[in-house]
N, C-alpha and C. Protein backbone atom coordinates (compact mmCIF):
# COMPACT_ATOMS: atom_id res chain seq x y z
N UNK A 1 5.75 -2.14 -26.20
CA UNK A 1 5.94 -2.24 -24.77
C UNK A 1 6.17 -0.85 -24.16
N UNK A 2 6.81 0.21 -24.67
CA UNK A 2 7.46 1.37 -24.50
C UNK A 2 5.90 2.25 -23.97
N UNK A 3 4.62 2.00 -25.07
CA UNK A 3 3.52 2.45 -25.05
C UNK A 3 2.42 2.17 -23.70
N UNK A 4 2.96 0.78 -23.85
CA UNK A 4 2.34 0.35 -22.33
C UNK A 4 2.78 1.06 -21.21
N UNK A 5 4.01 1.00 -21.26
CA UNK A 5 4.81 1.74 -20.06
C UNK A 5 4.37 2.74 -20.01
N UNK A 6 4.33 3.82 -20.81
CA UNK A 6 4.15 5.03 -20.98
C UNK A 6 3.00 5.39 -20.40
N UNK A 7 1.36 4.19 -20.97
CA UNK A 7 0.44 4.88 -20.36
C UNK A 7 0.17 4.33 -18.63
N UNK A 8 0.97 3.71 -18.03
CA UNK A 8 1.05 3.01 -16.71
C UNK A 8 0.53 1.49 -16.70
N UNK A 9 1.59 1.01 -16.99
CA UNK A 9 1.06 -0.66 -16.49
C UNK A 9 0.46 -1.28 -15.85
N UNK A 10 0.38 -0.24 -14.64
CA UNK A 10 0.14 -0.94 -13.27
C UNK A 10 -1.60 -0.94 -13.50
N UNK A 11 -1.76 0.67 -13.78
CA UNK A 11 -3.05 0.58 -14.10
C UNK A 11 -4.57 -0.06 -15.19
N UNK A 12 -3.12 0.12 -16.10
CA UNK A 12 -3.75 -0.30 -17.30
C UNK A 12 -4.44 -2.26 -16.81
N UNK A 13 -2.95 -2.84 -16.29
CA UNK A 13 -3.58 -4.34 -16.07
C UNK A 13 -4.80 -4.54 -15.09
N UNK A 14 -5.14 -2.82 -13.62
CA UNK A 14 -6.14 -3.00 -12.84
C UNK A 14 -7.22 -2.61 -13.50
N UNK A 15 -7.41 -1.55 -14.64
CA UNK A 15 -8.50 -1.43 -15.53
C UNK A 15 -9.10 -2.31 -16.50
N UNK A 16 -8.25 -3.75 -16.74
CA UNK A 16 -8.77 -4.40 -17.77
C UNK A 16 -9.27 -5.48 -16.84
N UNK A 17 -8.69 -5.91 -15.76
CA UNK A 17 -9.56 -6.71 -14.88
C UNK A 17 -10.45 -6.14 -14.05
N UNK A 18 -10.88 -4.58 -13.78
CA UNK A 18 -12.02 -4.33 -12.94
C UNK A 18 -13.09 -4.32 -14.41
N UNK A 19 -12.64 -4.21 -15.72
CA UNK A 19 -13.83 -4.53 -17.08
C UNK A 19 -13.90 -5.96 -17.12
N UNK A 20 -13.55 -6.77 -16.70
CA UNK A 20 -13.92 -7.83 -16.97
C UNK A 20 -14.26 -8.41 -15.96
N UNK A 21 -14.66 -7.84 -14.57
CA UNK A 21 -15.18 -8.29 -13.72
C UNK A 21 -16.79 -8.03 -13.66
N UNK A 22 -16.50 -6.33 -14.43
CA UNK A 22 -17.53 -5.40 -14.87
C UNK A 22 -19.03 -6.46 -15.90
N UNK A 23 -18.23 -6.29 -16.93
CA UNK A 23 -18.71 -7.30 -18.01
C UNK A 23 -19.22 -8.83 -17.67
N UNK A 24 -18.49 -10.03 -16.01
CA UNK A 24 -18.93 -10.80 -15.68
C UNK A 24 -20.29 -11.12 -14.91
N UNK A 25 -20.54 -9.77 -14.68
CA UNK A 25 -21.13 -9.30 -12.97
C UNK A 25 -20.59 -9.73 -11.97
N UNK A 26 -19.65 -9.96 -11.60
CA UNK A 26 -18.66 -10.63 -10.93
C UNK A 26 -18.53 -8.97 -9.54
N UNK A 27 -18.43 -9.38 -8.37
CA UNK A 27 -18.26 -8.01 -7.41
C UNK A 27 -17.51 -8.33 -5.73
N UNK A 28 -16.64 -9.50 -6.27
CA UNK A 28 -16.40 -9.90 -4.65
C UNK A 28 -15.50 -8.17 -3.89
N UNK A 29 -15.72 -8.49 -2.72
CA UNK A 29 -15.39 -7.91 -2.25
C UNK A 29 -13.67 -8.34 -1.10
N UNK A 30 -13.60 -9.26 -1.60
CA UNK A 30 -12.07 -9.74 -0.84
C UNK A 30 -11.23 -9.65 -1.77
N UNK A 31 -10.04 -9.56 -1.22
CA UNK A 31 -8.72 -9.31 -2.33
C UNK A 31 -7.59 -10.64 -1.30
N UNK A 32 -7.20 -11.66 -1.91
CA UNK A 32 -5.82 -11.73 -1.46
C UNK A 32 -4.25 -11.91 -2.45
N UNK A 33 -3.77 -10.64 -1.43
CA UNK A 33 -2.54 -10.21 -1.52
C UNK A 33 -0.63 -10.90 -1.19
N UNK A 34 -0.22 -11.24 -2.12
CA UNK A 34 0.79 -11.94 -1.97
C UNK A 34 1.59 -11.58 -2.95
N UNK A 35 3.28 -11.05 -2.01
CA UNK A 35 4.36 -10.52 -3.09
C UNK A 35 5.37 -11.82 -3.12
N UNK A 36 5.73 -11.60 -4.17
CA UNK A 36 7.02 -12.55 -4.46
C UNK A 36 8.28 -11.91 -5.68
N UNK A 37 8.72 -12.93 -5.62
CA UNK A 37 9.80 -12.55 -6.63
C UNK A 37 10.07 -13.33 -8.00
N UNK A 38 11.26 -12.62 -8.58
CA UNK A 38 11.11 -13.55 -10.07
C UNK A 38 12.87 -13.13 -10.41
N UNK A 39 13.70 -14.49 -10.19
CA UNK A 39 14.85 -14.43 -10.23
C UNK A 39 15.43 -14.38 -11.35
N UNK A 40 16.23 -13.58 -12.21
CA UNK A 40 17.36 -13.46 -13.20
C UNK A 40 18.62 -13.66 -13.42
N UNK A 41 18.97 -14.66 -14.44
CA UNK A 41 19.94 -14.46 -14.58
C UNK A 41 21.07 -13.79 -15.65
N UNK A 42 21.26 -12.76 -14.38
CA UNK A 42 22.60 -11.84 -14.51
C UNK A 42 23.29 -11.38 -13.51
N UNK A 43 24.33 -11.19 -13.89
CA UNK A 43 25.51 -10.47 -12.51
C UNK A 43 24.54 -9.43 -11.58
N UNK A 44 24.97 -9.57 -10.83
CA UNK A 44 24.48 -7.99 -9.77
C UNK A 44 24.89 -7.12 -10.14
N UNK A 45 26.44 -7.37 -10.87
CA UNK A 45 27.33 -5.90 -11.09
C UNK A 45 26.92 -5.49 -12.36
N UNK A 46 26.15 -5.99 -13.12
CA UNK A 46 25.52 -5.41 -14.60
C UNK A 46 24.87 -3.98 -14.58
N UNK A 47 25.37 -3.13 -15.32
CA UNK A 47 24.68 -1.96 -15.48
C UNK A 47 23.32 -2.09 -16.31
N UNK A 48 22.09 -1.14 -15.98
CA UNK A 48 20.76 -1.33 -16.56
C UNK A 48 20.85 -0.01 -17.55
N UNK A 49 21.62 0.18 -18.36
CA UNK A 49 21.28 1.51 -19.35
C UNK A 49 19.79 1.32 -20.09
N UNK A 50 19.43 2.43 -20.15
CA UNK A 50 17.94 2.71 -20.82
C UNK A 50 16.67 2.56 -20.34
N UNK A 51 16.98 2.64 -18.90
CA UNK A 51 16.13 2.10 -18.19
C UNK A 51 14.99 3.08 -18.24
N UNK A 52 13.84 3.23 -18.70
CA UNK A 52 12.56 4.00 -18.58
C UNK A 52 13.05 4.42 -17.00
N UNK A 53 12.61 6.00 -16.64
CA UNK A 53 12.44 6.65 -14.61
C UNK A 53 11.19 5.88 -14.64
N UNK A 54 11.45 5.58 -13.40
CA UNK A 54 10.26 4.71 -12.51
C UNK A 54 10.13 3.39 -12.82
N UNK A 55 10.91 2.48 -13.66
CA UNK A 55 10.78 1.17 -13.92
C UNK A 55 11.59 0.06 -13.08
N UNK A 56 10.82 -0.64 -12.98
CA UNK A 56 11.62 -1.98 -11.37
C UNK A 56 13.26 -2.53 -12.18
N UNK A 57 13.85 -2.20 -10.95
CA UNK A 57 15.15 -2.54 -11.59
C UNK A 57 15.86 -3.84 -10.71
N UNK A 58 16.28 -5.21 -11.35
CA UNK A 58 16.39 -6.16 -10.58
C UNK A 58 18.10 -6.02 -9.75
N UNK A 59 17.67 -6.72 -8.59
CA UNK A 59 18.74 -5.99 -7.78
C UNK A 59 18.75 -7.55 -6.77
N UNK A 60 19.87 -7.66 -5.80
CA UNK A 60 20.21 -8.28 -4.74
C UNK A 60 18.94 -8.10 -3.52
N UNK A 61 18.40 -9.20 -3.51
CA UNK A 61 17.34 -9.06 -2.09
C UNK A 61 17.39 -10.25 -1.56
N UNK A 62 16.04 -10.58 -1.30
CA UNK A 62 16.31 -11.98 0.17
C UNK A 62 14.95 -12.91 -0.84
N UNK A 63 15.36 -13.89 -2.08
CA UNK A 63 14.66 -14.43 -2.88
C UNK A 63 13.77 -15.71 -2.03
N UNK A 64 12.84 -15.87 -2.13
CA UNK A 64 11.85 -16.79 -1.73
C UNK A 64 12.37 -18.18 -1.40
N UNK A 65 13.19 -18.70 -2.34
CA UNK A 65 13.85 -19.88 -2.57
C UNK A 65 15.12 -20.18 -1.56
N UNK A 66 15.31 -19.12 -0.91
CA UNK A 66 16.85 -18.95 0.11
C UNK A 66 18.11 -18.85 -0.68
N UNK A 67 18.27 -19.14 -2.13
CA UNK A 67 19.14 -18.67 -2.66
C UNK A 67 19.91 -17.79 -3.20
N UNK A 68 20.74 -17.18 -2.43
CA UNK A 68 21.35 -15.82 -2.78
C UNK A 68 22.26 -15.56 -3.59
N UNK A 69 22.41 -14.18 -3.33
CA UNK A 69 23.77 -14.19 -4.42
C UNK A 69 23.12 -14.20 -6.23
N UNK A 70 21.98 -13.77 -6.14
CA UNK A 70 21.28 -13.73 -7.62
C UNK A 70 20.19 -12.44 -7.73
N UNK A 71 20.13 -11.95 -8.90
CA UNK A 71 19.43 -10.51 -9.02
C UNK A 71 18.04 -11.19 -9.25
N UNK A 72 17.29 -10.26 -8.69
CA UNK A 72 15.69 -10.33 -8.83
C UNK A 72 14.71 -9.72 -9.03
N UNK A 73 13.54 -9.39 -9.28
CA UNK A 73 12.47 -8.50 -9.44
C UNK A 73 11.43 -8.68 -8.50
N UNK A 74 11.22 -8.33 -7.86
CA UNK A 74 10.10 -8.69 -7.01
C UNK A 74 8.15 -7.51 -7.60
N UNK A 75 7.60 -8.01 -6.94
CA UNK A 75 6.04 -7.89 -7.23
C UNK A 75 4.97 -8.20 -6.37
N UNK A 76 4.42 -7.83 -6.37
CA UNK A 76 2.66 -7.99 -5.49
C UNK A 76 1.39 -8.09 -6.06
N UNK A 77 1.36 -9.35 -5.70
CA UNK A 77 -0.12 -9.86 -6.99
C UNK A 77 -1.07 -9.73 -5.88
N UNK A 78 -2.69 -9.28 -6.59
CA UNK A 78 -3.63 -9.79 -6.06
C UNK A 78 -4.95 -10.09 -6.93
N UNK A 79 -5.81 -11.35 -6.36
CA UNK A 79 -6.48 -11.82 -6.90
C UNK A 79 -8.23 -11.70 -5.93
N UNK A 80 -9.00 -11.82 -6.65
CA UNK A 80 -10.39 -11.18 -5.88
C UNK A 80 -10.78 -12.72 -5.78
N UNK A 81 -12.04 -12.12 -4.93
CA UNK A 81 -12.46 -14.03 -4.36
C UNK A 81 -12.81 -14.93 -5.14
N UNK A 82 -13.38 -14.26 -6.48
CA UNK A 82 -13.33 -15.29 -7.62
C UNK A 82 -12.10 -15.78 -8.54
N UNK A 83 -11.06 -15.35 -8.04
CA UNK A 83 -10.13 -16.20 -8.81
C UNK A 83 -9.61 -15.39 -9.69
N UNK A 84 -10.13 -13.91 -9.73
CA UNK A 84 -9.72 -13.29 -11.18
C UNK A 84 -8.32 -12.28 -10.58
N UNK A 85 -7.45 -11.77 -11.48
CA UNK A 85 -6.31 -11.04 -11.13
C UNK A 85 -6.91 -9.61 -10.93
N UNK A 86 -7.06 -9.11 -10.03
CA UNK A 86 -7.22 -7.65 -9.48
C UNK A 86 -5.84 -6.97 -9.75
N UNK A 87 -4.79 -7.10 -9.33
CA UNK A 87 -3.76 -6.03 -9.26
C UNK A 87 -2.69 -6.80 -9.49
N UNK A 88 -1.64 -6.21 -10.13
CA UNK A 88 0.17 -6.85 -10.12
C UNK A 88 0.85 -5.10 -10.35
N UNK A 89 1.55 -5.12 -9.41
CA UNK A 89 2.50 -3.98 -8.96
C UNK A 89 4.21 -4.68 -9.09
N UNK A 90 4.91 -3.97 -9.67
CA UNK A 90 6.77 -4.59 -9.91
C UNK A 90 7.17 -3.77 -8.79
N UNK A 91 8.48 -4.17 -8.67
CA UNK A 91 9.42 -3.69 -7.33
C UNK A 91 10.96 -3.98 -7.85
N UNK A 92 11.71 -2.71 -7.60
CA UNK A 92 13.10 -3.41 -7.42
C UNK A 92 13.04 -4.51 -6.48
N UNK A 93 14.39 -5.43 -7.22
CA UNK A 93 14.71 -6.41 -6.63
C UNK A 93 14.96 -6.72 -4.47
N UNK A 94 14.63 -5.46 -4.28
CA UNK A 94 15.45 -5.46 -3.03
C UNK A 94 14.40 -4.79 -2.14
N UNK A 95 13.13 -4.49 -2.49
CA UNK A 95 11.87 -4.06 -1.88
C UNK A 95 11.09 -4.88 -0.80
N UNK A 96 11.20 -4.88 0.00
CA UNK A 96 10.38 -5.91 1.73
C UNK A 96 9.00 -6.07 1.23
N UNK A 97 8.79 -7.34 1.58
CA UNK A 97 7.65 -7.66 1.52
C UNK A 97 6.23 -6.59 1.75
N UNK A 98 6.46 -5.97 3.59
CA UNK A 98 5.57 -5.51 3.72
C UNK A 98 5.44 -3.98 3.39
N UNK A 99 6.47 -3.34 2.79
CA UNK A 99 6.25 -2.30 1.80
C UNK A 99 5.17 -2.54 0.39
N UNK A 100 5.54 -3.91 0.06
CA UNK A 100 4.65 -4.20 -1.29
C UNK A 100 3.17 -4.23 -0.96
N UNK A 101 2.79 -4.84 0.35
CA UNK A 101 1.84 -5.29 0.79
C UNK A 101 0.61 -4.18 1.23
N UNK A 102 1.59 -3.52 1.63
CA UNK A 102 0.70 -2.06 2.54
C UNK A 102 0.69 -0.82 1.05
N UNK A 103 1.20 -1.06 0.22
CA UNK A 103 0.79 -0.28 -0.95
C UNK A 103 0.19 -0.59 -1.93
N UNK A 104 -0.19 -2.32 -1.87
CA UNK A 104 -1.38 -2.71 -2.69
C UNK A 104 -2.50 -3.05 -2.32
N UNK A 105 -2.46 -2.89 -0.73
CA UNK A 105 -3.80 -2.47 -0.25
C UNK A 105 -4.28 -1.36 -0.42
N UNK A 106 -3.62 -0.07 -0.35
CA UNK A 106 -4.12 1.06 -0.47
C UNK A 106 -4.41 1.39 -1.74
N UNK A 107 -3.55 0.79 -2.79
CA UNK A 107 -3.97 0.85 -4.06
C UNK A 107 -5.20 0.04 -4.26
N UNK A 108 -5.33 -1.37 -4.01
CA UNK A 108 -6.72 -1.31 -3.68
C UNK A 108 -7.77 -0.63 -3.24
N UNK A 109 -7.53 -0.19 -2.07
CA UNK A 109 -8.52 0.64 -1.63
C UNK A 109 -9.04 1.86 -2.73
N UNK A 110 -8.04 2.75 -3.31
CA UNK A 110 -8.53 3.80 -4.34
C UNK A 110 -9.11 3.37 -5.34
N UNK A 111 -8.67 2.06 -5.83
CA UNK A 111 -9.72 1.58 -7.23
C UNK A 111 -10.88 1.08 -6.72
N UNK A 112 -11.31 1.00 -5.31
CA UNK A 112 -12.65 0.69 -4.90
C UNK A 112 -13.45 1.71 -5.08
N UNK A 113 -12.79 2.58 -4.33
CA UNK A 113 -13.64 3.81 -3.76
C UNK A 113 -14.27 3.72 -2.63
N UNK A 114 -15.88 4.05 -2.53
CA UNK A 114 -16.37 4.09 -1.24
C UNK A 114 -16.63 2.47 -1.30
N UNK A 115 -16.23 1.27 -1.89
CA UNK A 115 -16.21 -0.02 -1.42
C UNK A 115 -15.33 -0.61 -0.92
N UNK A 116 -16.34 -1.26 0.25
CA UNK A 116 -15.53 -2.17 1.55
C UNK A 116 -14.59 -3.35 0.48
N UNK A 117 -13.55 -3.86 0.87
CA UNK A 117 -12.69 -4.31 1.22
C UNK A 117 -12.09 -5.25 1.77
N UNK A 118 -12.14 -6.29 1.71
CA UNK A 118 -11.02 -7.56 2.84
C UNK A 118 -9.80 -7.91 1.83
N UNK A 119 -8.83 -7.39 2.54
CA UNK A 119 -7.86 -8.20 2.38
C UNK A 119 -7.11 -9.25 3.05
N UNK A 120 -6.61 -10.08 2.48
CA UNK A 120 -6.44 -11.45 2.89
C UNK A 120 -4.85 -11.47 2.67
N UNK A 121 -4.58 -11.67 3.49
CA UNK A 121 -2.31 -12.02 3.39
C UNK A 121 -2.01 -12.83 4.17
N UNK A 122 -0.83 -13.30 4.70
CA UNK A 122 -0.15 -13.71 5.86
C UNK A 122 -0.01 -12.76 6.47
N UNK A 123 0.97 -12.96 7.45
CA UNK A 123 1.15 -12.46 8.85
C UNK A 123 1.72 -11.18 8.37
N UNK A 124 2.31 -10.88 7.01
CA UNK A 124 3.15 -9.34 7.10
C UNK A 124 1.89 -8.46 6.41
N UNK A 125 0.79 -8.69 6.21
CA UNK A 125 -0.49 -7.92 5.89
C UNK A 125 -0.67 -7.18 7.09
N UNK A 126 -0.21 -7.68 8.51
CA UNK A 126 -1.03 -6.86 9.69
C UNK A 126 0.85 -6.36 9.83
N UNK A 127 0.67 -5.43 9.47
CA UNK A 127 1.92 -4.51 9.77
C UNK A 127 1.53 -2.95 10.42
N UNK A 128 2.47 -2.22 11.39
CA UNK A 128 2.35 -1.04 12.26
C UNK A 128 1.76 -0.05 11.14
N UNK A 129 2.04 0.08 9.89
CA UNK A 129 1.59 1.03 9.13
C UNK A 129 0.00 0.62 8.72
N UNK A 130 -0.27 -0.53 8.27
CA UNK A 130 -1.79 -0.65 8.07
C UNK A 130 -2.53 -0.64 8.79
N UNK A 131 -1.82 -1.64 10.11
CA UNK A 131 -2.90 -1.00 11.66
C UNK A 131 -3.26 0.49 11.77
N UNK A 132 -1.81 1.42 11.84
CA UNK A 132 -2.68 2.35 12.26
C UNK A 132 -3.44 3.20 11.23
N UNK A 133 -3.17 2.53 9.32
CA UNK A 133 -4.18 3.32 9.05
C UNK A 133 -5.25 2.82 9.26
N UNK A 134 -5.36 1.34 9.45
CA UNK A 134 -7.05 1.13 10.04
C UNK A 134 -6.82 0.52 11.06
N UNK A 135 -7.02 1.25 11.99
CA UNK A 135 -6.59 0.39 13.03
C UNK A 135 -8.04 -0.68 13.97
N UNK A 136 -9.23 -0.33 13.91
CA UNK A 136 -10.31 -0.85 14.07
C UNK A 136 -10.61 -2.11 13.49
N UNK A 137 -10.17 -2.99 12.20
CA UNK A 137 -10.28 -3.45 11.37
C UNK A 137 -9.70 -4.31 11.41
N UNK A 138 -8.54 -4.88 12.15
CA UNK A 138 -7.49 -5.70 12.04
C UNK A 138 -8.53 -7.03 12.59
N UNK A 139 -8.28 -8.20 12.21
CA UNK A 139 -8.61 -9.84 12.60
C UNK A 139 -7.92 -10.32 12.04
N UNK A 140 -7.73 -11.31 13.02
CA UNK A 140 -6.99 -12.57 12.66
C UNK A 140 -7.69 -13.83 12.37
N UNK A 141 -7.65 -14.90 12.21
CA UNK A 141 -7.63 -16.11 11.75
C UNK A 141 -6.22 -17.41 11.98
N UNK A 142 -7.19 -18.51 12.35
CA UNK A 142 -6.01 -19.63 12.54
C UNK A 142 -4.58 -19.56 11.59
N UNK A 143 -5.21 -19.41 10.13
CA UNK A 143 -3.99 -19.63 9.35
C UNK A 143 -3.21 -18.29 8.18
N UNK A 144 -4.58 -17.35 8.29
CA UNK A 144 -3.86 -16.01 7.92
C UNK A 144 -4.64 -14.66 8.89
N UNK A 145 -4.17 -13.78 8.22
CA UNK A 145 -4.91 -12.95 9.06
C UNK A 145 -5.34 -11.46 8.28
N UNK A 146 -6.50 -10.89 8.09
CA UNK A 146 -7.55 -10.43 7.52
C UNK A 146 -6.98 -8.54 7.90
N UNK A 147 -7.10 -7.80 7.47
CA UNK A 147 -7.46 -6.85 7.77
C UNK A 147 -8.46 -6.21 6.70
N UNK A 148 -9.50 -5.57 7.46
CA UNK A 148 -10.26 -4.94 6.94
C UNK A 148 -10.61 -3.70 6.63
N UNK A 149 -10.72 -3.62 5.69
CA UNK A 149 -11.00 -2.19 5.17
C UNK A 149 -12.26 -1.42 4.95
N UNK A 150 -12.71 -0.43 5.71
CA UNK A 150 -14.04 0.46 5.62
C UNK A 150 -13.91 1.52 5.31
N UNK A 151 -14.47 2.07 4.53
CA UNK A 151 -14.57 3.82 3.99
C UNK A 151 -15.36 4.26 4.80
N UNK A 152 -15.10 5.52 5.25
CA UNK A 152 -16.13 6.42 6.27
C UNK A 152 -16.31 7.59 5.90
């Protein structure tokens, strides 16, 4: 596990699903994006010794379920229009939704490259920071709402 870490997780899990999208011929071009959490149990007041720098450390936040008062990990999955896992990014426990959201779009965006883009979220996908990095791009929809992404 130490090895995984070492060579980046984050990437390593977006490189083995852009090869096996590779290998499917598989090429959608939509992503949807949705963070959540993953609750633990242990004290809040527990110390994390040995913790690898840069590894998600579970902490007090605002858990999905409304139940507080419990440590958590939070994360941002996304999946391409066929169903396959594109990206999973970790978060301390105590990380906002639309921080997760607006940095796995953009992380999307770099493993594209010069390819277009839709991402698909709820309502905290169209946030002041993604508007104005694209700000041309934004749509909505009855039940979520789209922003789009173009390379120029």
């Amino acid at each position: 596990m130490d090895t995984i870490f070492d060579a980046g997780a984050e990437d390593l899990f977006c490189s083995i699903a852009s090869r096996v999208k590779f290998c499917l011929g598989l090429s959608s071009p939509v992503y949807h994006v949705d963070p959540s959490d993953i609750t633990i149990c242990r004290s809040p007041g527990d110390e994390y010794e040995g913790v690898p720098e840069g590894a998600p450390i579970p902490k007090l936040g605002k858990p999905k379920d409304g139940r507080e008062g419990r440590v958590q990990y939070n994360f941002v999955a996304s999946t391409d229009g066929d169903g396959l896992p594109a990206l999973m990014m970790p978060y301390d426990g105590n990380v906002d939704d639309t921080r997760m959201i607006s940095e796995a779009v953009r992380k999307l965006e770099s493993l594209m490259g010069d390819e277009k883009i839709i991402a698909v979220g709820d309502s905290k996908l169209v946030t002041k920071d993604l508007v104005s990095h694209r700000p041309e791009t934004v749509r909505s929809s009855s039940r979520s709402l789209r922003c789009r992404s173009t390379r120029m």
